[in-house]
PDB file of N, CA and C in Angstrom:
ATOM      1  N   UNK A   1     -17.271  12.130  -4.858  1.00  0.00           N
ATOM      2  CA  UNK A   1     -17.946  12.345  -3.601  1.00  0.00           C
ATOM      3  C   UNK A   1     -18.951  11.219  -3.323  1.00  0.00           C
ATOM      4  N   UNK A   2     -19.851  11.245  -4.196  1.00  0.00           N
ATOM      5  CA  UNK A   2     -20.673  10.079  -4.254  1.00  0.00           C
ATOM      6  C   UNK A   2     -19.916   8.479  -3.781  1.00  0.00           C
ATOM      7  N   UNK A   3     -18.918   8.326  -4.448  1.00  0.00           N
ATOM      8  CA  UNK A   3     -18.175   6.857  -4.827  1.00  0.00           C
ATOM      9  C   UNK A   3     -17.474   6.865  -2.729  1.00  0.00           C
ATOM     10  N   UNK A   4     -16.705   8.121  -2.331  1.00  0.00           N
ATOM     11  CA  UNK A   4     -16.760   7.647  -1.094  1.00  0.00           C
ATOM     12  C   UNK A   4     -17.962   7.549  -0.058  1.00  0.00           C
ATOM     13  N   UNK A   5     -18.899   8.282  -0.430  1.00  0.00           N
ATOM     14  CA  UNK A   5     -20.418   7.975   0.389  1.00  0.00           C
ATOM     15  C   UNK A   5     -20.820   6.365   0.161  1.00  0.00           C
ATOM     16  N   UNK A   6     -20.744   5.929  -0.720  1.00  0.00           N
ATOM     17  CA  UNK A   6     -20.969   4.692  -0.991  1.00  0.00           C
ATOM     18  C   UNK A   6     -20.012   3.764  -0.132  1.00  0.00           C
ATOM     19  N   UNK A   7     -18.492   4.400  -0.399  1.00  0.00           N
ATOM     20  CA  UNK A   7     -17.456   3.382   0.318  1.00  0.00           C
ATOM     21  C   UNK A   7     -18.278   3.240   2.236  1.00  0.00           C
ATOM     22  N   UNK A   8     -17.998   4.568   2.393  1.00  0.00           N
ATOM     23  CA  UNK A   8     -18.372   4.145   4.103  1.00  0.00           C
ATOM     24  C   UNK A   8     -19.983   3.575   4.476  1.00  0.00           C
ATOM     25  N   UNK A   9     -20.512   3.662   3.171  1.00  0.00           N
ATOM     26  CA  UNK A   9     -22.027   2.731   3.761  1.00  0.00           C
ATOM     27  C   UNK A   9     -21.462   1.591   3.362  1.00  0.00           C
ATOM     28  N   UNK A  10     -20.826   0.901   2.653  1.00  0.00           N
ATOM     29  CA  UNK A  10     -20.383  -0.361   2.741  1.00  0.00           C
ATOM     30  C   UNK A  10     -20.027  -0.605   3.826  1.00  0.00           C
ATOM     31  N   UNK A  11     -18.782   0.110   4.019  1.00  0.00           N
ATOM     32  CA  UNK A  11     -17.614  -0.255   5.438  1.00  0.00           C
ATOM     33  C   UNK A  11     -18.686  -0.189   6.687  1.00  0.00           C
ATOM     34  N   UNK A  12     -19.794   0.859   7.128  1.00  0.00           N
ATOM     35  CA  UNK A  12     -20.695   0.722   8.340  1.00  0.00           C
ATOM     36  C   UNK A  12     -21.693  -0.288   8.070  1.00  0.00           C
ATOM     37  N   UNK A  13     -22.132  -1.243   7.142  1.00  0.00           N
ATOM     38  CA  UNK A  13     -23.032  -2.126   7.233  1.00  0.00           C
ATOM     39  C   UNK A  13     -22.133  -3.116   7.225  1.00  0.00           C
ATOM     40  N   UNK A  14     -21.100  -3.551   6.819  1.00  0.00           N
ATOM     41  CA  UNK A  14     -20.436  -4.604   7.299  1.00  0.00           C
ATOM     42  C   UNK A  14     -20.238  -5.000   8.558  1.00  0.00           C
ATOM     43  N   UNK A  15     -19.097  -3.404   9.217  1.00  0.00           N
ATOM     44  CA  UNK A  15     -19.456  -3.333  10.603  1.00  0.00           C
ATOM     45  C   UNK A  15     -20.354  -3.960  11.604  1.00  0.00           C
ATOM     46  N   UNK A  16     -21.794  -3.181  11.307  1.00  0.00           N
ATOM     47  CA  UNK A  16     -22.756  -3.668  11.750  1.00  0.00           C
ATOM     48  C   UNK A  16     -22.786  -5.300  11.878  1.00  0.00           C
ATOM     49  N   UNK A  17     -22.788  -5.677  11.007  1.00  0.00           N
ATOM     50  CA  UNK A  17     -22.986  -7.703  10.821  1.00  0.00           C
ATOM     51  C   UNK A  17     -21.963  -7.858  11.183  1.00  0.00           C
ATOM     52  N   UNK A  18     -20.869  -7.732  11.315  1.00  0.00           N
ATOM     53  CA  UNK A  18     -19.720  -8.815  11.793  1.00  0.00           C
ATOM     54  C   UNK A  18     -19.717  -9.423  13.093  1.00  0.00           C
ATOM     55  N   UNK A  19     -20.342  -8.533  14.238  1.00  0.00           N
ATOM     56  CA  UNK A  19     -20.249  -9.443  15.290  1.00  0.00           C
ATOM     57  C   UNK A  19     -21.528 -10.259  15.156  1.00  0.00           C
ATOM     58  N   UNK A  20     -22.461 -10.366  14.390  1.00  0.00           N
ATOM     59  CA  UNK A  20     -23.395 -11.271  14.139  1.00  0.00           C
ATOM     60  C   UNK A  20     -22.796 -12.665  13.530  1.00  0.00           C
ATOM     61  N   UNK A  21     -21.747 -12.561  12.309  1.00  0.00           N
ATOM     62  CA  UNK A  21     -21.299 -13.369  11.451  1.00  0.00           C
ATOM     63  C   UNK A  21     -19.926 -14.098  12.243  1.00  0.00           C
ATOM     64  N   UNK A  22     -19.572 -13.422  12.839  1.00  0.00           N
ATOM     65  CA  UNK A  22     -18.069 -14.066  13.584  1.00  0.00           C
ATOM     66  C   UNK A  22     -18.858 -14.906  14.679  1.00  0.00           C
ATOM     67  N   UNK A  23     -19.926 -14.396  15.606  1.00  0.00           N
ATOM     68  CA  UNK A  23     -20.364 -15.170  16.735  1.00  0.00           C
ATOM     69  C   UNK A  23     -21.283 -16.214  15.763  1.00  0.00           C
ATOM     70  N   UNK A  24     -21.817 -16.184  14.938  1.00  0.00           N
ATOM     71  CA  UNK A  24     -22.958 -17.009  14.146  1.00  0.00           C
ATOM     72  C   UNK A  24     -21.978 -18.711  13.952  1.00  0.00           C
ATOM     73  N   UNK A  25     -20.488 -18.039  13.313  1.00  0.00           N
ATOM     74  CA  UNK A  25     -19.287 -18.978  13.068  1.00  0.00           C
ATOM     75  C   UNK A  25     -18.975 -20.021  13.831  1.00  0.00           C
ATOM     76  N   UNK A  26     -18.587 -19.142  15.105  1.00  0.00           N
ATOM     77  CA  UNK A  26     -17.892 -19.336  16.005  1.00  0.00           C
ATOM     78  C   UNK A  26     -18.755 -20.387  17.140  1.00  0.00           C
ATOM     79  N   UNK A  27     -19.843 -20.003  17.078  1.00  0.00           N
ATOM     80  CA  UNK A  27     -21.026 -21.021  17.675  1.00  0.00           C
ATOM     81  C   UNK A  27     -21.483 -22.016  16.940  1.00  0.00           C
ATOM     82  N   UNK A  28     -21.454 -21.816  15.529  1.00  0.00           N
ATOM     83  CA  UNK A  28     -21.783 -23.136  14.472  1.00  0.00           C
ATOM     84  C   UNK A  28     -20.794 -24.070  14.632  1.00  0.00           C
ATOM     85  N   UNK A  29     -19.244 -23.721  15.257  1.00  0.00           N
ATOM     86  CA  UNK A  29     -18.326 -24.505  14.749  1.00  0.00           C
ATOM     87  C   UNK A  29     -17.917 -25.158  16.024  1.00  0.00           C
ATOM     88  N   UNK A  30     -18.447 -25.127  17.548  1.00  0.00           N
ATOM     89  CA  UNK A  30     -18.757 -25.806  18.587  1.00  0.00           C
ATOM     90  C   UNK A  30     -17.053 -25.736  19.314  1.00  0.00           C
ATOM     91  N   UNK A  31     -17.032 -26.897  19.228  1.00  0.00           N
ATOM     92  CA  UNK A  31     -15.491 -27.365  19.486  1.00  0.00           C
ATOM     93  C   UNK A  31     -14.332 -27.095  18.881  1.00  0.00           C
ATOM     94  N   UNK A  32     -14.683 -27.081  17.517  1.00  0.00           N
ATOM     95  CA  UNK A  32     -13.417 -26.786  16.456  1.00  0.00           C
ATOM     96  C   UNK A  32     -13.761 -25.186  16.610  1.00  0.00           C
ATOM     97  N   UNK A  33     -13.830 -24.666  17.062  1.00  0.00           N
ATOM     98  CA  UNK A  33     -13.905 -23.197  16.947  1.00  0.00           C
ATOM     99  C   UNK A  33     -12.426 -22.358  16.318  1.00  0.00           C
ATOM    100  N   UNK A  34     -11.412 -23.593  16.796  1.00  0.00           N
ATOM    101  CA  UNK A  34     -10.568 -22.827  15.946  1.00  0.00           C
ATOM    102  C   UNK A  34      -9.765 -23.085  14.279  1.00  0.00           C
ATOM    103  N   UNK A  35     -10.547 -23.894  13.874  1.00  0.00           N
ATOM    104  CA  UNK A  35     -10.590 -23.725  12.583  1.00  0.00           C
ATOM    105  C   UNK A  35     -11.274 -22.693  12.045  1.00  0.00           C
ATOM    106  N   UNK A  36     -12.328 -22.043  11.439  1.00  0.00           N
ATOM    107  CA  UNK A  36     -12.731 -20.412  11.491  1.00  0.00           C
ATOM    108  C   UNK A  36     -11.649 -19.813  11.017  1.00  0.00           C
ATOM    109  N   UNK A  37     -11.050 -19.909  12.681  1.00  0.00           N
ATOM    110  CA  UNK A  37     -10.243 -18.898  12.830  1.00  0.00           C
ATOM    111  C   UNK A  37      -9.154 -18.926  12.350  1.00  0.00           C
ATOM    112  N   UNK A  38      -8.406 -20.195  12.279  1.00  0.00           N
ATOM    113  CA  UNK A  38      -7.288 -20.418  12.018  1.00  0.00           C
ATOM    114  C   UNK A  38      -7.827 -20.276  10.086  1.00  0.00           C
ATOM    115  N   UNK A  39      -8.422 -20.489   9.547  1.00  0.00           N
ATOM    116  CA  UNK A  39      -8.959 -20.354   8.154  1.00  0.00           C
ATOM    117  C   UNK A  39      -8.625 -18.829   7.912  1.00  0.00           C
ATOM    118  N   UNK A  40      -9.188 -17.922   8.851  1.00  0.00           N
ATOM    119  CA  UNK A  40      -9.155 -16.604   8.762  1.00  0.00           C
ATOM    120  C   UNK A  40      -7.912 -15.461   8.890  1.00  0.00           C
ATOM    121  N   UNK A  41      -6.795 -16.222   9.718  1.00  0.00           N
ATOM    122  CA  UNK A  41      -5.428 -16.090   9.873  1.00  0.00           C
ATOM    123  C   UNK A  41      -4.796 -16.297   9.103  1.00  0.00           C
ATOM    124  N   UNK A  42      -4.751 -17.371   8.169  1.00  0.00           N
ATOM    125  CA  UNK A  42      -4.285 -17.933   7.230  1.00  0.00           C
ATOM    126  C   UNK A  42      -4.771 -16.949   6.133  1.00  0.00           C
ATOM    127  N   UNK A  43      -5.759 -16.369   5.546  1.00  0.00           N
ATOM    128  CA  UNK A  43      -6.405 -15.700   5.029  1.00  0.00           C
ATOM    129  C   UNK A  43      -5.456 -14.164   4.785  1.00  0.00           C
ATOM    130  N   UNK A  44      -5.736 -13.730   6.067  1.00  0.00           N
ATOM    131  CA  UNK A  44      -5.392 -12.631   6.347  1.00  0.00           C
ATOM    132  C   UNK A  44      -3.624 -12.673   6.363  1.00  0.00           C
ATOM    133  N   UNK A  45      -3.118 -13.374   6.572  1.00  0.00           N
ATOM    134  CA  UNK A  45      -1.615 -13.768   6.349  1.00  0.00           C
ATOM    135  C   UNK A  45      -1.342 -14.039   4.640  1.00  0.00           C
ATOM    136  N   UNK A  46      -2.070 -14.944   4.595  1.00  0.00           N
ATOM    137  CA  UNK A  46      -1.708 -15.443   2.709  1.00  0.00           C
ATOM    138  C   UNK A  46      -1.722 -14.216   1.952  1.00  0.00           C
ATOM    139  N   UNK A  47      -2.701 -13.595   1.740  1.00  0.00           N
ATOM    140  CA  UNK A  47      -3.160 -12.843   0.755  1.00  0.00           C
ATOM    141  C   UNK A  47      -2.179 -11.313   0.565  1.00  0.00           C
ATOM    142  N   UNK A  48      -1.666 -10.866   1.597  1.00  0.00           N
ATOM    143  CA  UNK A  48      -0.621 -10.319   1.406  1.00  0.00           C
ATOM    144  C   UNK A  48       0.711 -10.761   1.173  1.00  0.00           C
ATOM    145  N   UNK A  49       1.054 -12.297   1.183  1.00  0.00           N
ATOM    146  CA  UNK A  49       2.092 -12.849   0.948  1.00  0.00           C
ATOM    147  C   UNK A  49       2.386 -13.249  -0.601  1.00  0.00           C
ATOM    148  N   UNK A  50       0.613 -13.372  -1.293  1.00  0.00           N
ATOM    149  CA  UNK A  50       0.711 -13.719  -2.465  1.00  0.00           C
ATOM    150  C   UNK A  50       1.108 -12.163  -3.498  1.00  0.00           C
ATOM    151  N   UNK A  51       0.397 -11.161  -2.670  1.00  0.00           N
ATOM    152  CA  UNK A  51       0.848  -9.386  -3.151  1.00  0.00           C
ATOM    153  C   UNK A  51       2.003  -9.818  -3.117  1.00  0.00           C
ATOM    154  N   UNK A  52       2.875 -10.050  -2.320  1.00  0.00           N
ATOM    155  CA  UNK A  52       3.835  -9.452  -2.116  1.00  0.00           C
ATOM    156  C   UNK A  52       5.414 -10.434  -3.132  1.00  0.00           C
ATOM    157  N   UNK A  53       4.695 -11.782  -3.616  1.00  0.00           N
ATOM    158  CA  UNK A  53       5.553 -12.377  -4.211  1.00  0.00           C
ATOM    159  C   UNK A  53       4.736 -11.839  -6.094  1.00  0.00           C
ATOM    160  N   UNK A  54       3.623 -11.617  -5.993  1.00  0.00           N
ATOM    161  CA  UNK A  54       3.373 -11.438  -7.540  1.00  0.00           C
ATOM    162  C   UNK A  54       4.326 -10.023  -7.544  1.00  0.00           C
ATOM    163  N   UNK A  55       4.234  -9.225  -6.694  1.00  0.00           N
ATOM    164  CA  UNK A  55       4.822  -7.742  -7.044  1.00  0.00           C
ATOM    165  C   UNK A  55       6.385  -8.091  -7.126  1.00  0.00           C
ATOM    166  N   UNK A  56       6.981  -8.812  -6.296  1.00  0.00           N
ATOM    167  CA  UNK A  56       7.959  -8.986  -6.324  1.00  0.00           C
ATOM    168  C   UNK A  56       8.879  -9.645  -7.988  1.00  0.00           C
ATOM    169  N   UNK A  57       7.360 -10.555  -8.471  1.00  0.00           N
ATOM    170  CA  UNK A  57       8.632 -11.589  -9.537  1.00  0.00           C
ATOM    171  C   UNK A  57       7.912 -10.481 -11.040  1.00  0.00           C
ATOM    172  N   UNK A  58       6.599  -9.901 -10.821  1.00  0.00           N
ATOM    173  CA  UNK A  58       6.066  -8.945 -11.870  1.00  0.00           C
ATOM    174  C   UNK A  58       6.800  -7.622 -11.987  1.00  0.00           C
ATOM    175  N   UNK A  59       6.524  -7.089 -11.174  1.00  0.00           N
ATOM    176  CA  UNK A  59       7.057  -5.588 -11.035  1.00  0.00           C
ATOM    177  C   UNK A  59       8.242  -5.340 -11.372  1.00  0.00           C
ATOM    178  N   UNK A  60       8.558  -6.291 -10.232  1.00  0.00           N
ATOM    179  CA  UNK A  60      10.491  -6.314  -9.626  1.00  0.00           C
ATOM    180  C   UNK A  60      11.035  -6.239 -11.345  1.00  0.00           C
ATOM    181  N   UNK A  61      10.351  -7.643 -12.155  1.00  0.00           N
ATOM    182  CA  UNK A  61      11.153  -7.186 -13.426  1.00  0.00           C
ATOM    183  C   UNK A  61      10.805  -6.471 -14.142  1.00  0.00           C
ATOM    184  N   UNK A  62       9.822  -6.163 -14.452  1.00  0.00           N
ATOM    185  CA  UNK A  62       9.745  -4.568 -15.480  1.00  0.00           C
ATOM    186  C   UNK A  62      10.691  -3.731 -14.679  1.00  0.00           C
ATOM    187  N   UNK A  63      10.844  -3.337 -13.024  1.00  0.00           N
ATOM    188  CA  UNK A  63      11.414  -2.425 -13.186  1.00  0.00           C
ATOM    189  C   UNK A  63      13.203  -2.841 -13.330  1.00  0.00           C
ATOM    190  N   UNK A  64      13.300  -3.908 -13.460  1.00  0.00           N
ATOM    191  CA  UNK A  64      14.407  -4.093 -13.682  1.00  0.00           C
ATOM    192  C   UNK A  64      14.907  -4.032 -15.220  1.00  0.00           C
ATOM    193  N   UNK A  65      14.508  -4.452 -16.036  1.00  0.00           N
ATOM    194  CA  UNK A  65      14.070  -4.130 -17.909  1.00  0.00           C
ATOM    195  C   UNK A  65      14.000  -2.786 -17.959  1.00  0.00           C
ATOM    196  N   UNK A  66      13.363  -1.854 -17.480  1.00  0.00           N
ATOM    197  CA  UNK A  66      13.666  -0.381 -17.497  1.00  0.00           C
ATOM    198  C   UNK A  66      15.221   0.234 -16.966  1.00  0.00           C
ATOM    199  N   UNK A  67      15.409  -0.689 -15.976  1.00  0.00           N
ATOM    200  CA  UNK A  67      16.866  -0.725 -15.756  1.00  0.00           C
ATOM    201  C   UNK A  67      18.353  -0.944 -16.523  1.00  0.00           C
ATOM    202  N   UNK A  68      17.924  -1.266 -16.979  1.00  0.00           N
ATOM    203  CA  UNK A  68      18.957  -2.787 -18.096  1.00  0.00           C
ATOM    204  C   UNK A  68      18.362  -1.607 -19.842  1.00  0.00           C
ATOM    205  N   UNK A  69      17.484  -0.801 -19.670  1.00  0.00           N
ATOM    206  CA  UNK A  69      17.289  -0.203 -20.618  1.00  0.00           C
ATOM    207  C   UNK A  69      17.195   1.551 -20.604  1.00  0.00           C
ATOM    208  N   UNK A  70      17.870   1.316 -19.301  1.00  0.00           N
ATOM    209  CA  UNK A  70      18.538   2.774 -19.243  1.00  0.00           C
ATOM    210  C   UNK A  70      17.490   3.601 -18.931  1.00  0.00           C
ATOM    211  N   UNK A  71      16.132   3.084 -18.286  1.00  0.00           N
ATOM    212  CA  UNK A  71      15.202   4.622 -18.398  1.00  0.00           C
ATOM    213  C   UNK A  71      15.061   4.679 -16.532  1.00  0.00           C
ATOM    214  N   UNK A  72      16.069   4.057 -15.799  1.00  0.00           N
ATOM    215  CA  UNK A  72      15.898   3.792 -14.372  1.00  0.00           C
ATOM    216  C   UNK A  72      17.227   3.934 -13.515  1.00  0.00           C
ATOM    217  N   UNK A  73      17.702   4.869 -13.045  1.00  0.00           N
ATOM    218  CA  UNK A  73      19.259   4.647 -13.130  1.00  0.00           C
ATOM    219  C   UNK A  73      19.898   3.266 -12.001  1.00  0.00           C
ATOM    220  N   UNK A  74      19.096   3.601 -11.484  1.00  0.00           N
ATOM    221  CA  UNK A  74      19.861   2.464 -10.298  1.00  0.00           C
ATOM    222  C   UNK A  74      19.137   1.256 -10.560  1.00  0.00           C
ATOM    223  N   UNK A  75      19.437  -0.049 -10.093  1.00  0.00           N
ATOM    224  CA  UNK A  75      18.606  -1.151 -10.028  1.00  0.00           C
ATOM    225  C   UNK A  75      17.691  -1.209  -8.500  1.00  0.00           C
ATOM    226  N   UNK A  76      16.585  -1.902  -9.197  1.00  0.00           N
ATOM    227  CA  UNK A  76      15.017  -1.565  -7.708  1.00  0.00           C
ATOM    228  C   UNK A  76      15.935  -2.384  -6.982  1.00  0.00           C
ATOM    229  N   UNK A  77      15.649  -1.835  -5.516  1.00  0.00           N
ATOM    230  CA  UNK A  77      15.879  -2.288  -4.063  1.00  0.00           C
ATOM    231  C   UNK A  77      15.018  -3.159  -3.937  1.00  0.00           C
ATOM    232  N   UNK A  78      15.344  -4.240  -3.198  1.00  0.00           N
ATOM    233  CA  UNK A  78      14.424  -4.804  -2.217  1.00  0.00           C
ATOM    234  C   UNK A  78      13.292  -4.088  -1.108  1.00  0.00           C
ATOM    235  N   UNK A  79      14.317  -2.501  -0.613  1.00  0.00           N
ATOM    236  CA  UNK A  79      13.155  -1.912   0.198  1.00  0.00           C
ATOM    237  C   UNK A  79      12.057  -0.864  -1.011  1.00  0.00           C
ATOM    238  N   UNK A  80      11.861  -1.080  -2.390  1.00  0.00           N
ATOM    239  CA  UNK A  80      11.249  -0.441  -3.392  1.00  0.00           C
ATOM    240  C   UNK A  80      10.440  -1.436  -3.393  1.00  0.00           C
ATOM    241  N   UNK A  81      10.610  -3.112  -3.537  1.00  0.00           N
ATOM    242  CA  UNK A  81       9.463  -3.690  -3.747  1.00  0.00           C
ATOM    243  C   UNK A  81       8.605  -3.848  -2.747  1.00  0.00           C
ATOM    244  N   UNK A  82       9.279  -3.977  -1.541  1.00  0.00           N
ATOM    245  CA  UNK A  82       8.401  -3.916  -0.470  1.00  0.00           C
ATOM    246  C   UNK A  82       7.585  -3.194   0.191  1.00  0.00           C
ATOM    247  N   UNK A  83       8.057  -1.849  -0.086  1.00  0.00           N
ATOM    248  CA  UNK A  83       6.994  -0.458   0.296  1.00  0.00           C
ATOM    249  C   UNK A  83       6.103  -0.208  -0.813  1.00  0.00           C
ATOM    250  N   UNK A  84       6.099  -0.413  -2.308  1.00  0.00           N
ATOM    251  CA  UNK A  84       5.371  -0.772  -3.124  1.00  0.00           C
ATOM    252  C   UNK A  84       4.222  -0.997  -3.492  1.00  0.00           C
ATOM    253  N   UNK A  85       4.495  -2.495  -2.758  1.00  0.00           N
ATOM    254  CA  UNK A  85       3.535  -3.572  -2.365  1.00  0.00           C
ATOM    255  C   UNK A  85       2.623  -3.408  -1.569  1.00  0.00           C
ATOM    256  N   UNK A  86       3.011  -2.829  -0.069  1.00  0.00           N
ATOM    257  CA  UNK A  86       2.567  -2.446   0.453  1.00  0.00           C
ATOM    258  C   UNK A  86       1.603  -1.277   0.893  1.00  0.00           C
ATOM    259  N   UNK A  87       2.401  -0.372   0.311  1.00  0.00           N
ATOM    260  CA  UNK A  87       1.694   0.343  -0.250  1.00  0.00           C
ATOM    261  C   UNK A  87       0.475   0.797  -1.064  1.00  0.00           C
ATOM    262  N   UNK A  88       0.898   0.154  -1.933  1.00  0.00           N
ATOM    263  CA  UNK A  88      -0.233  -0.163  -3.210  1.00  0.00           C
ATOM    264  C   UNK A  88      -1.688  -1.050  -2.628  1.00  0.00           C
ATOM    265  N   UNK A  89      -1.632  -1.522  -1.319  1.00  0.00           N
ATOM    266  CA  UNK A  89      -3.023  -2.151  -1.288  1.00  0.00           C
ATOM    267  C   UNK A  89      -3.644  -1.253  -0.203  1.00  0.00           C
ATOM    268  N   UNK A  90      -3.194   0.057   0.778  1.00  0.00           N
ATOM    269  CA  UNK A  90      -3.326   0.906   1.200  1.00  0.00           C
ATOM    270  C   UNK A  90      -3.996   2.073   0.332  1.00  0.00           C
ATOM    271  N   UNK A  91      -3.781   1.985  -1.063  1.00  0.00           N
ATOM    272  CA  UNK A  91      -4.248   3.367  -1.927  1.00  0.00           C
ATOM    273  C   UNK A  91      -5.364   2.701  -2.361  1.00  0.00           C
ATOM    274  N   UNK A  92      -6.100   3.804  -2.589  1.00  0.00           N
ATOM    275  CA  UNK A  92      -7.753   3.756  -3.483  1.00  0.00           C
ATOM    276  C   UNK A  92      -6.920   3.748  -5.008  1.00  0.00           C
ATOM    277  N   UNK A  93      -7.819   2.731  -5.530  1.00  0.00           N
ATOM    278  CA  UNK A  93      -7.587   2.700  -7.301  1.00  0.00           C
ATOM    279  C   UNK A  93      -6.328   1.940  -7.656  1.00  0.00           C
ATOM    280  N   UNK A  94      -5.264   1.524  -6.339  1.00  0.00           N
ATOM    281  CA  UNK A  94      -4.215   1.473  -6.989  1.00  0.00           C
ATOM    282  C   UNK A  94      -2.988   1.659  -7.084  1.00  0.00           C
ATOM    283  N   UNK A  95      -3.337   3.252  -7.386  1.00  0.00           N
ATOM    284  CA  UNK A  95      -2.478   4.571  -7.553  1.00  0.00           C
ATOM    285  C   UNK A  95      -0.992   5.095  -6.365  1.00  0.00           C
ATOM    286  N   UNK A  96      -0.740   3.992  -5.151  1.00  0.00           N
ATOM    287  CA  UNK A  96       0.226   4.120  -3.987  1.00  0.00           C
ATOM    288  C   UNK A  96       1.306   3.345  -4.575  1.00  0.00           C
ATOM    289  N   UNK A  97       1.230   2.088  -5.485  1.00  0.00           N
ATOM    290  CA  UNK A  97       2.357   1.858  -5.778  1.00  0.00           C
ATOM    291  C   UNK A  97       2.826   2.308  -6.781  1.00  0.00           C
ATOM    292  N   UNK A  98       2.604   3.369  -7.833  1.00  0.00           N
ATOM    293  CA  UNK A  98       3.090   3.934  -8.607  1.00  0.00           C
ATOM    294  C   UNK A  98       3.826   5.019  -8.400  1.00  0.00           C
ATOM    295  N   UNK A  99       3.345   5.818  -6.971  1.00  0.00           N
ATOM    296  CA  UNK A  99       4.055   6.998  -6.088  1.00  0.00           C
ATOM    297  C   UNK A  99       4.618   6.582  -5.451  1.00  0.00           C
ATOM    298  N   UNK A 100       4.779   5.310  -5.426  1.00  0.00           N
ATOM    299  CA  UNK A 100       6.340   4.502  -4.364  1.00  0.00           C
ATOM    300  C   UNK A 100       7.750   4.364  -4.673  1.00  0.00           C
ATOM    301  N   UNK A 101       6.841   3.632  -6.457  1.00  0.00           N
ATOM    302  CA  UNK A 101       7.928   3.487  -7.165  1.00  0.00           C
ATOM    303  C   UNK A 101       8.797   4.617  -7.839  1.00  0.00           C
ATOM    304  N   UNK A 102       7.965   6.056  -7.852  1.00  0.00           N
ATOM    305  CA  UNK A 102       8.790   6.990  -8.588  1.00  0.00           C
ATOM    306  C   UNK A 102       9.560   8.457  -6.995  1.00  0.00           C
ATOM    307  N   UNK A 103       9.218   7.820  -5.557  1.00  0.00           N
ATOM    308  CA  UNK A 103       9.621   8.748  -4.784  1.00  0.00           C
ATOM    309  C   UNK A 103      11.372   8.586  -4.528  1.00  0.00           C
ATOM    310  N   UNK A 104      11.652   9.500  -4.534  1.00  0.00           N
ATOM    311  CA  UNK A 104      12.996   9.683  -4.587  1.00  0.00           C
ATOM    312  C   UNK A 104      13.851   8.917  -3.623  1.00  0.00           C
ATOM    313  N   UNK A 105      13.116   8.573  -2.846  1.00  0.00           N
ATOM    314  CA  UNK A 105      14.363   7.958  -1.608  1.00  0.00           C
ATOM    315  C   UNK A 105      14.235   6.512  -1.608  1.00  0.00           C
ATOM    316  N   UNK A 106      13.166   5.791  -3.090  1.00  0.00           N
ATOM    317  CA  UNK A 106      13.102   4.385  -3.113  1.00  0.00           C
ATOM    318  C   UNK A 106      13.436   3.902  -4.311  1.00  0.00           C
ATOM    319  N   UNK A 107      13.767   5.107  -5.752  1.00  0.00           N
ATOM    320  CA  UNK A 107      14.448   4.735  -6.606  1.00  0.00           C
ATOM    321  C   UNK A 107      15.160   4.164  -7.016  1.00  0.00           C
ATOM    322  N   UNK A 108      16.024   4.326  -6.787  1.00  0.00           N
ATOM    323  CA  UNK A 108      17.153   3.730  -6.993  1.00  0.00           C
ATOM    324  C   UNK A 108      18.371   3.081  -5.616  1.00  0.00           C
ATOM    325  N   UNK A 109      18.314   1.773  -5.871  1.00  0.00           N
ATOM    326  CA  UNK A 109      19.007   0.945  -4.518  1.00  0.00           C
ATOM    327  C   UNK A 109      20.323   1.351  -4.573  1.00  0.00           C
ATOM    328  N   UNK A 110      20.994   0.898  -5.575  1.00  0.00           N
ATOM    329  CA  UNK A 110      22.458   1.377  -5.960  1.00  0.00           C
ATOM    330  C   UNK A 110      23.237   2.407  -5.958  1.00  0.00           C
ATOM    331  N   UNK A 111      22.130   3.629  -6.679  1.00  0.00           N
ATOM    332  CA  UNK A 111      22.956   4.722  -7.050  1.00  0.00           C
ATOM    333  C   UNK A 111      23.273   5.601  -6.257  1.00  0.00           C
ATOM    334  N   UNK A 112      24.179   6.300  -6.941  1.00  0.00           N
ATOM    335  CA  UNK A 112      24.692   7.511  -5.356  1.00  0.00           C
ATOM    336  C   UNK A 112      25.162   8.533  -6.016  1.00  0.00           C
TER     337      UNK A 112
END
């Protein structure tokens, strides 16, 4: 209880400052104004691209080694790593890509 009271006074004092910190930017940076931004796009683009290739070449093979070792029946889908991934940075702690990977309709790509 405590730990989410804490989360949303983070999330509302950030709030608060951002249109201070984006206009503070955005006026420091005159002309180039769109570097910032384009820094921040890039940002916000990369960082799920880098999730999404570590989960892909990490994950993808353990769960494929669990595969190849019989404790997985089908081999992971492509749509398993990707909801995953995705997933997983949506959950508190973590804990979304582990309920991705074991829900029934993303198990197994192959099997039938």
């Amino acid at each position: 209880m405590m730990e989410s009271a804490f989360n949303g006074a983070v999330f509302l004092l950030l709030g608060l400052q951002l249109p201070s910190i984006v206009g503070g930017t955005l006026h420091a940076a005159g002309a180039h104004w769109w570097l910032p931004a384009g820094l921040a796009v890039a940002i916000s683009v990369g960082l799920p691209g880098l999730r999404w290739i570590w989960f892909s070449l990490v994950v993808r093979g353990s769960l494929q080694r669990a595969h190849q070792r019989g404790r997985m029946p089908g081999q992971p889908s492509p749509a398993l790593t990707l909801v995953a991934a995705h997933h997983g940075a949506d959950a508190p702690r973590g804990g979304g890509a582990r309920r991705a990977m074991t829900s029934s309709s993303f198990t197994c790509g192959n099997a039938r």
